[in-house]
PDB file of N, CA and C in Angstrom:
ATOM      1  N   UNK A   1     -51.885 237.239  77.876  1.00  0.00           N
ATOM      2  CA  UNK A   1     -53.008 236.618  77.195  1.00  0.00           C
ATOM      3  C   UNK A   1     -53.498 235.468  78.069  1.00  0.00           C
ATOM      4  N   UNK A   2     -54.664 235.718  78.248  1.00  0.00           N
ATOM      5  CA  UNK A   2     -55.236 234.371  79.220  1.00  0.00           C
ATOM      6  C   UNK A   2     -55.581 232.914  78.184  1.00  0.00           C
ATOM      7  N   UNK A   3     -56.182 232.287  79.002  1.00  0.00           N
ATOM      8  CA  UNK A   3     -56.315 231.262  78.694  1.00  0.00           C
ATOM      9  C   UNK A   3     -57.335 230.735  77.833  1.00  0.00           C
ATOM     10  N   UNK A   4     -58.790 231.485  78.383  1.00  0.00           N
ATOM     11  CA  UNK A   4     -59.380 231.317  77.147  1.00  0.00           C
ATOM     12  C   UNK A   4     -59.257 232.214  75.816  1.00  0.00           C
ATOM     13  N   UNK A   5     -58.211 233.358  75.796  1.00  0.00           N
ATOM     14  CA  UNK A   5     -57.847 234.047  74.370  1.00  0.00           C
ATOM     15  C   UNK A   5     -57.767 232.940  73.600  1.00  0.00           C
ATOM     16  N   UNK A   6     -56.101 232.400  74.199  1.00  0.00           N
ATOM     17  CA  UNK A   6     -55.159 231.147  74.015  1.00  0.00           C
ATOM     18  C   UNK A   6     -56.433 229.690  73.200  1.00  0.00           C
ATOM     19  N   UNK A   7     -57.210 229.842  73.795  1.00  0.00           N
ATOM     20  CA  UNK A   7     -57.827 228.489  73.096  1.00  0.00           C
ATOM     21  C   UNK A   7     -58.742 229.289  72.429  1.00  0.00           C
ATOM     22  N   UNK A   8     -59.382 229.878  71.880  1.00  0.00           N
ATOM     23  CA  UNK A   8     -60.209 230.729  70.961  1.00  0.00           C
ATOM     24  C   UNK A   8     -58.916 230.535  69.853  1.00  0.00           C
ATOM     25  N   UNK A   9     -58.125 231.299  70.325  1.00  0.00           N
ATOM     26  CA  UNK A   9     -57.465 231.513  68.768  1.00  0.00           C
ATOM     27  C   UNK A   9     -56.770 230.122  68.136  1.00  0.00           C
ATOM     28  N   UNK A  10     -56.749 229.324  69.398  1.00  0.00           N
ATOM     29  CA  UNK A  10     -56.058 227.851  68.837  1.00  0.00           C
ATOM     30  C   UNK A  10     -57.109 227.207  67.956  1.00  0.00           C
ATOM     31  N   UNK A  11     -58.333 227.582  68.467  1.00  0.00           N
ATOM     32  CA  UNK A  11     -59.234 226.974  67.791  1.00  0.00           C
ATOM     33  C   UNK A  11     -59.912 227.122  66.735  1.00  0.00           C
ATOM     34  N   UNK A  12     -59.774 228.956  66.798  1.00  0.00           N
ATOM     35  CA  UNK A  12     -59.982 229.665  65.212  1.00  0.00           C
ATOM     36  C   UNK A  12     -58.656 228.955  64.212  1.00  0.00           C
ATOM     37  N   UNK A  13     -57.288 228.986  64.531  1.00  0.00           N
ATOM     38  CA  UNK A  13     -56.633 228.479  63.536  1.00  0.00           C
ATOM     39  C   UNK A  13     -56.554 227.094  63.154  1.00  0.00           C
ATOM     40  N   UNK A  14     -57.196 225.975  64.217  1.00  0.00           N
ATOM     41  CA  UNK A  14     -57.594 224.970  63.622  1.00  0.00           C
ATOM     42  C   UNK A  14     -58.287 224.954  62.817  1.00  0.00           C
ATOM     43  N   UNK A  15     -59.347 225.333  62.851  1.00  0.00           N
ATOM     44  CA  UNK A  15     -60.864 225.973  61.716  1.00  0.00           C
ATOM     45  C   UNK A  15     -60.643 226.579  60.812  1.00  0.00           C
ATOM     46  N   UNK A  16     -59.626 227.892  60.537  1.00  0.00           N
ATOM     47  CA  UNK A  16     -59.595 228.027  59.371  1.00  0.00           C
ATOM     48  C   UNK A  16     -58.522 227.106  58.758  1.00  0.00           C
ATOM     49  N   UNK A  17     -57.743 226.061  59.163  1.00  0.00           N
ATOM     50  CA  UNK A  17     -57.062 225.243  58.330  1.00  0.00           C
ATOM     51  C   UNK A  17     -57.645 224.361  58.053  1.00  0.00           C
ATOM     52  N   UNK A  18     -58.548 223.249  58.679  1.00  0.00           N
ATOM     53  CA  UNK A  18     -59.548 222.504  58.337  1.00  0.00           C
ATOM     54  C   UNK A  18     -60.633 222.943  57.408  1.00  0.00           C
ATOM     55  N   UNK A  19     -60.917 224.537  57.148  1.00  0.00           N
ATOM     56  CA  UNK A  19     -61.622 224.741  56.524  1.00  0.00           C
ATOM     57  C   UNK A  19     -60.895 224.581  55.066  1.00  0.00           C
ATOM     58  N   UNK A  20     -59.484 225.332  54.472  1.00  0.00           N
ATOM     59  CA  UNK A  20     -58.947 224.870  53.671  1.00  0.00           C
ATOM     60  C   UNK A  20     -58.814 224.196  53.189  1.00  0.00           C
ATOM     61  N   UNK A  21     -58.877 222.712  53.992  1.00  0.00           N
ATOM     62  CA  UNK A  21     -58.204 221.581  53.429  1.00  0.00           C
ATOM     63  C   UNK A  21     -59.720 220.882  52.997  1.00  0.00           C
ATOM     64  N   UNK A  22     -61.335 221.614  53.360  1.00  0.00           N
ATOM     65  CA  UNK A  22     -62.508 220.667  53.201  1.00  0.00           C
ATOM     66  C   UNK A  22     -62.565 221.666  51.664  1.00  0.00           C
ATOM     67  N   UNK A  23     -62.813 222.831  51.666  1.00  0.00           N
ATOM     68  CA  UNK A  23     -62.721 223.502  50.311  1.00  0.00           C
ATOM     69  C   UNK A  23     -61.629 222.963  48.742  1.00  0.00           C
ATOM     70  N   UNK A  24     -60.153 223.007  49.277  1.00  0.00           N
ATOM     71  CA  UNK A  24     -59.495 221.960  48.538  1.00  0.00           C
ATOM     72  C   UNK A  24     -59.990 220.739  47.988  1.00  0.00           C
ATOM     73  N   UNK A  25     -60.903 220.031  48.643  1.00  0.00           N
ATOM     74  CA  UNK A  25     -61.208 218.744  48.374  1.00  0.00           C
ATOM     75  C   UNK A  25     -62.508 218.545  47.836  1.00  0.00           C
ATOM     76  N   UNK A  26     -63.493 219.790  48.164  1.00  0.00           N
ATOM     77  CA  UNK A  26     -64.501 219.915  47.477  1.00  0.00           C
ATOM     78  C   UNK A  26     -65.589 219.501  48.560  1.00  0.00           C
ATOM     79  N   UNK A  27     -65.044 219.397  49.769  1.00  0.00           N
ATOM     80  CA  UNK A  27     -66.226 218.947  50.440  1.00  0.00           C
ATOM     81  C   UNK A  27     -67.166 219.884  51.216  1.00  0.00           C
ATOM     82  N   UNK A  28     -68.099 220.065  50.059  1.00  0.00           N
ATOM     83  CA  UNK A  28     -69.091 221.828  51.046  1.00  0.00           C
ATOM     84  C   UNK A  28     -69.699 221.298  52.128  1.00  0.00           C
ATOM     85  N   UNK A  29     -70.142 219.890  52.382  1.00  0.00           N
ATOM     86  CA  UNK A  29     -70.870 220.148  54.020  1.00  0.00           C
ATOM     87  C   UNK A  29     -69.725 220.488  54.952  1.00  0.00           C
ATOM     88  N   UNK A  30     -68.998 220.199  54.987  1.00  0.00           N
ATOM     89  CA  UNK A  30     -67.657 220.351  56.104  1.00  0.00           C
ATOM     90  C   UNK A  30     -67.526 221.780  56.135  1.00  0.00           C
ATOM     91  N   UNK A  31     -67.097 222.388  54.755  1.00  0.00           N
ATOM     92  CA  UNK A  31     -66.675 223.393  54.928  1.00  0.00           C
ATOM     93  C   UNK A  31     -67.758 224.592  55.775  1.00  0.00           C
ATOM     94  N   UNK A  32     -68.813 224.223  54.837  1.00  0.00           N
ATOM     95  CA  UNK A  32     -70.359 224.533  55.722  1.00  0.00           C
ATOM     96  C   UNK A  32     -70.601 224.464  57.221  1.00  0.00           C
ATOM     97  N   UNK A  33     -69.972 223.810  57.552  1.00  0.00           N
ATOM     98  CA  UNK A  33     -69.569 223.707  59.309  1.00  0.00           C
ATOM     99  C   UNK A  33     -69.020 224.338  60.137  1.00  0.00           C
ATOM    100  N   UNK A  34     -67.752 224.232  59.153  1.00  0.00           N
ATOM    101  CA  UNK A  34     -66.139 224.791  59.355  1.00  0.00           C
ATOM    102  C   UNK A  34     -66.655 226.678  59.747  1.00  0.00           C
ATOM    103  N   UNK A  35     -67.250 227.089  58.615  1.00  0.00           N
ATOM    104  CA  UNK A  35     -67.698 228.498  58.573  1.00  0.00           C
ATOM    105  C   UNK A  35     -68.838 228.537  59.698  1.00  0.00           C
ATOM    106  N   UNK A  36     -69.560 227.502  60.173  1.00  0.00           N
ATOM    107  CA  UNK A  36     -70.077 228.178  61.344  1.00  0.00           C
ATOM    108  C   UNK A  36     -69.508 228.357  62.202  1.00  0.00           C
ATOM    109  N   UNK A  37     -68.972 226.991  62.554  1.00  0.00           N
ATOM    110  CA  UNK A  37     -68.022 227.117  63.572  1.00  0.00           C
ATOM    111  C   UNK A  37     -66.833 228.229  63.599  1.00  0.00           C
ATOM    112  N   UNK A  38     -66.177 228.789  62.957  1.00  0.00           N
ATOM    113  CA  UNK A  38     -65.487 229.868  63.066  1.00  0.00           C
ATOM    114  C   UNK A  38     -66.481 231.108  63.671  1.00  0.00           C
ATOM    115  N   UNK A  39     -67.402 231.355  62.623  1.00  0.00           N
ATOM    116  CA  UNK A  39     -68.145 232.342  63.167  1.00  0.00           C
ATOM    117  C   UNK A  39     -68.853 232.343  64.856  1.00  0.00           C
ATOM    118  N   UNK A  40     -69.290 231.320  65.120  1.00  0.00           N
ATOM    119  CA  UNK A  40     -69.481 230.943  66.231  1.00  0.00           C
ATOM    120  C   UNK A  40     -68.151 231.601  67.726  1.00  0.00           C
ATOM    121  N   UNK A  41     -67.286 230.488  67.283  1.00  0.00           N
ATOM    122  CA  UNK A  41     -65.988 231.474  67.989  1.00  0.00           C
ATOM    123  C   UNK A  41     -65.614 232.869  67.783  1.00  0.00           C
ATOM    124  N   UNK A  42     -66.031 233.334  66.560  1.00  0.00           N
ATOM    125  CA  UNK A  42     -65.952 235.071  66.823  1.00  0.00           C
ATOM    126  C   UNK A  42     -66.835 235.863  67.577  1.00  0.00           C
ATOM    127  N   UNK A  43     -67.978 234.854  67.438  1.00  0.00           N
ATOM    128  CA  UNK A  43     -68.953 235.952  68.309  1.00  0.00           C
ATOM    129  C   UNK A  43     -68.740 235.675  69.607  1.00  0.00           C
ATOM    130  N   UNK A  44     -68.350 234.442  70.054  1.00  0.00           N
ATOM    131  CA  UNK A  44     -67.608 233.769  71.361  1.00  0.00           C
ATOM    132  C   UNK A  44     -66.798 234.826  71.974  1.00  0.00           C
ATOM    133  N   UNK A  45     -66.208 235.278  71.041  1.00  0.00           N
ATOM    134  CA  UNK A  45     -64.810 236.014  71.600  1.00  0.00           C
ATOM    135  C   UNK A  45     -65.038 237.139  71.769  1.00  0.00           C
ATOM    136  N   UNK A  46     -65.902 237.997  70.829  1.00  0.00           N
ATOM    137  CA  UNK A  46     -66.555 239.235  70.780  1.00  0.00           C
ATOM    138  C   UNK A  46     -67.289 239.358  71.748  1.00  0.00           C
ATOM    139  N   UNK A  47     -68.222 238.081  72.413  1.00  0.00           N
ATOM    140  CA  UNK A  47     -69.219 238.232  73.535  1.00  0.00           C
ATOM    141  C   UNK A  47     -67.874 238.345  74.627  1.00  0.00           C
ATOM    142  N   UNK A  48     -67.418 238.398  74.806  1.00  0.00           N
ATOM    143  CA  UNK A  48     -66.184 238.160  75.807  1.00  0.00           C
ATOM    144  C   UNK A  48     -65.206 239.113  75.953  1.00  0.00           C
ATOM    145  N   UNK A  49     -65.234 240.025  74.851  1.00  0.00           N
ATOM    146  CA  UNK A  49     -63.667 241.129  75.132  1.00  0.00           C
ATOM    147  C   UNK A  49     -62.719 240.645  74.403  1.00  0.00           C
ATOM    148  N   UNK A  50     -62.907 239.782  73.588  1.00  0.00           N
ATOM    149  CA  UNK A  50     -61.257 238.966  73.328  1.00  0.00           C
ATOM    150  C   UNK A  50     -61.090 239.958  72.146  1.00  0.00           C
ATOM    151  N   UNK A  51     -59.873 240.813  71.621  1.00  0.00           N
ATOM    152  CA  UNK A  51     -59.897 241.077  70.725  1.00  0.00           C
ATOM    153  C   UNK A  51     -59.171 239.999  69.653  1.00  0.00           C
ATOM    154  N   UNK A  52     -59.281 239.863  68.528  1.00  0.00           N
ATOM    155  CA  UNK A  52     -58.723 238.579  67.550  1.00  0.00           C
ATOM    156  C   UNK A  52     -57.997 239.303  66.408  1.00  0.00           C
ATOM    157  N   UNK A  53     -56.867 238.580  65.841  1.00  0.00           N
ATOM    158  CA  UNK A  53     -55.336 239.404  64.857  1.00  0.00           C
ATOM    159  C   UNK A  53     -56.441 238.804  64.023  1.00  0.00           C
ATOM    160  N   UNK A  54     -57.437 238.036  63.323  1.00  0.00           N
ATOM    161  CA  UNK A  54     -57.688 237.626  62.208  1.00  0.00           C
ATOM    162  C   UNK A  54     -59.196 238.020  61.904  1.00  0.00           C
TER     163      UNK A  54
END
C-alpha cells in the first residue's frame, strides 16, 4: 500500500469519526462539511485507482 492509499484512508477515518462525534452533538454545519469532505476523498481516491474497505 503506498503512501497516498495510507493517507486517504487515514483521512477518511478521521472524517468519519469527526463526523460522529459533530452528529452526536448536534452540530449540522460540521457535520455538513465532514460529509463533503469524505466524499471529496472518495472521489480523490476513485480519481486515482485507490480501491477503499469502506
Amino acid at each position: 500500500m503506498g503512501e497516498f492509499t495510507t493517507t486517504i484512508e487515514h483521512r477518511l477515518d478521521q472524517a468519519y469519526k469527526h463526523l460522529k462525534e459533530a452528529r452526536s452533538t448536534g452540530d449540522d454545519y460540521l457535520a455538513d462539511t465532514l460529509t463533503a469532505e469524505i466524499e471529496d476523498l472518495r472521489r480523490l481516491a476513485t480519481d486515482n485507482g485507490v480501491s477503499l474497505q469502506r
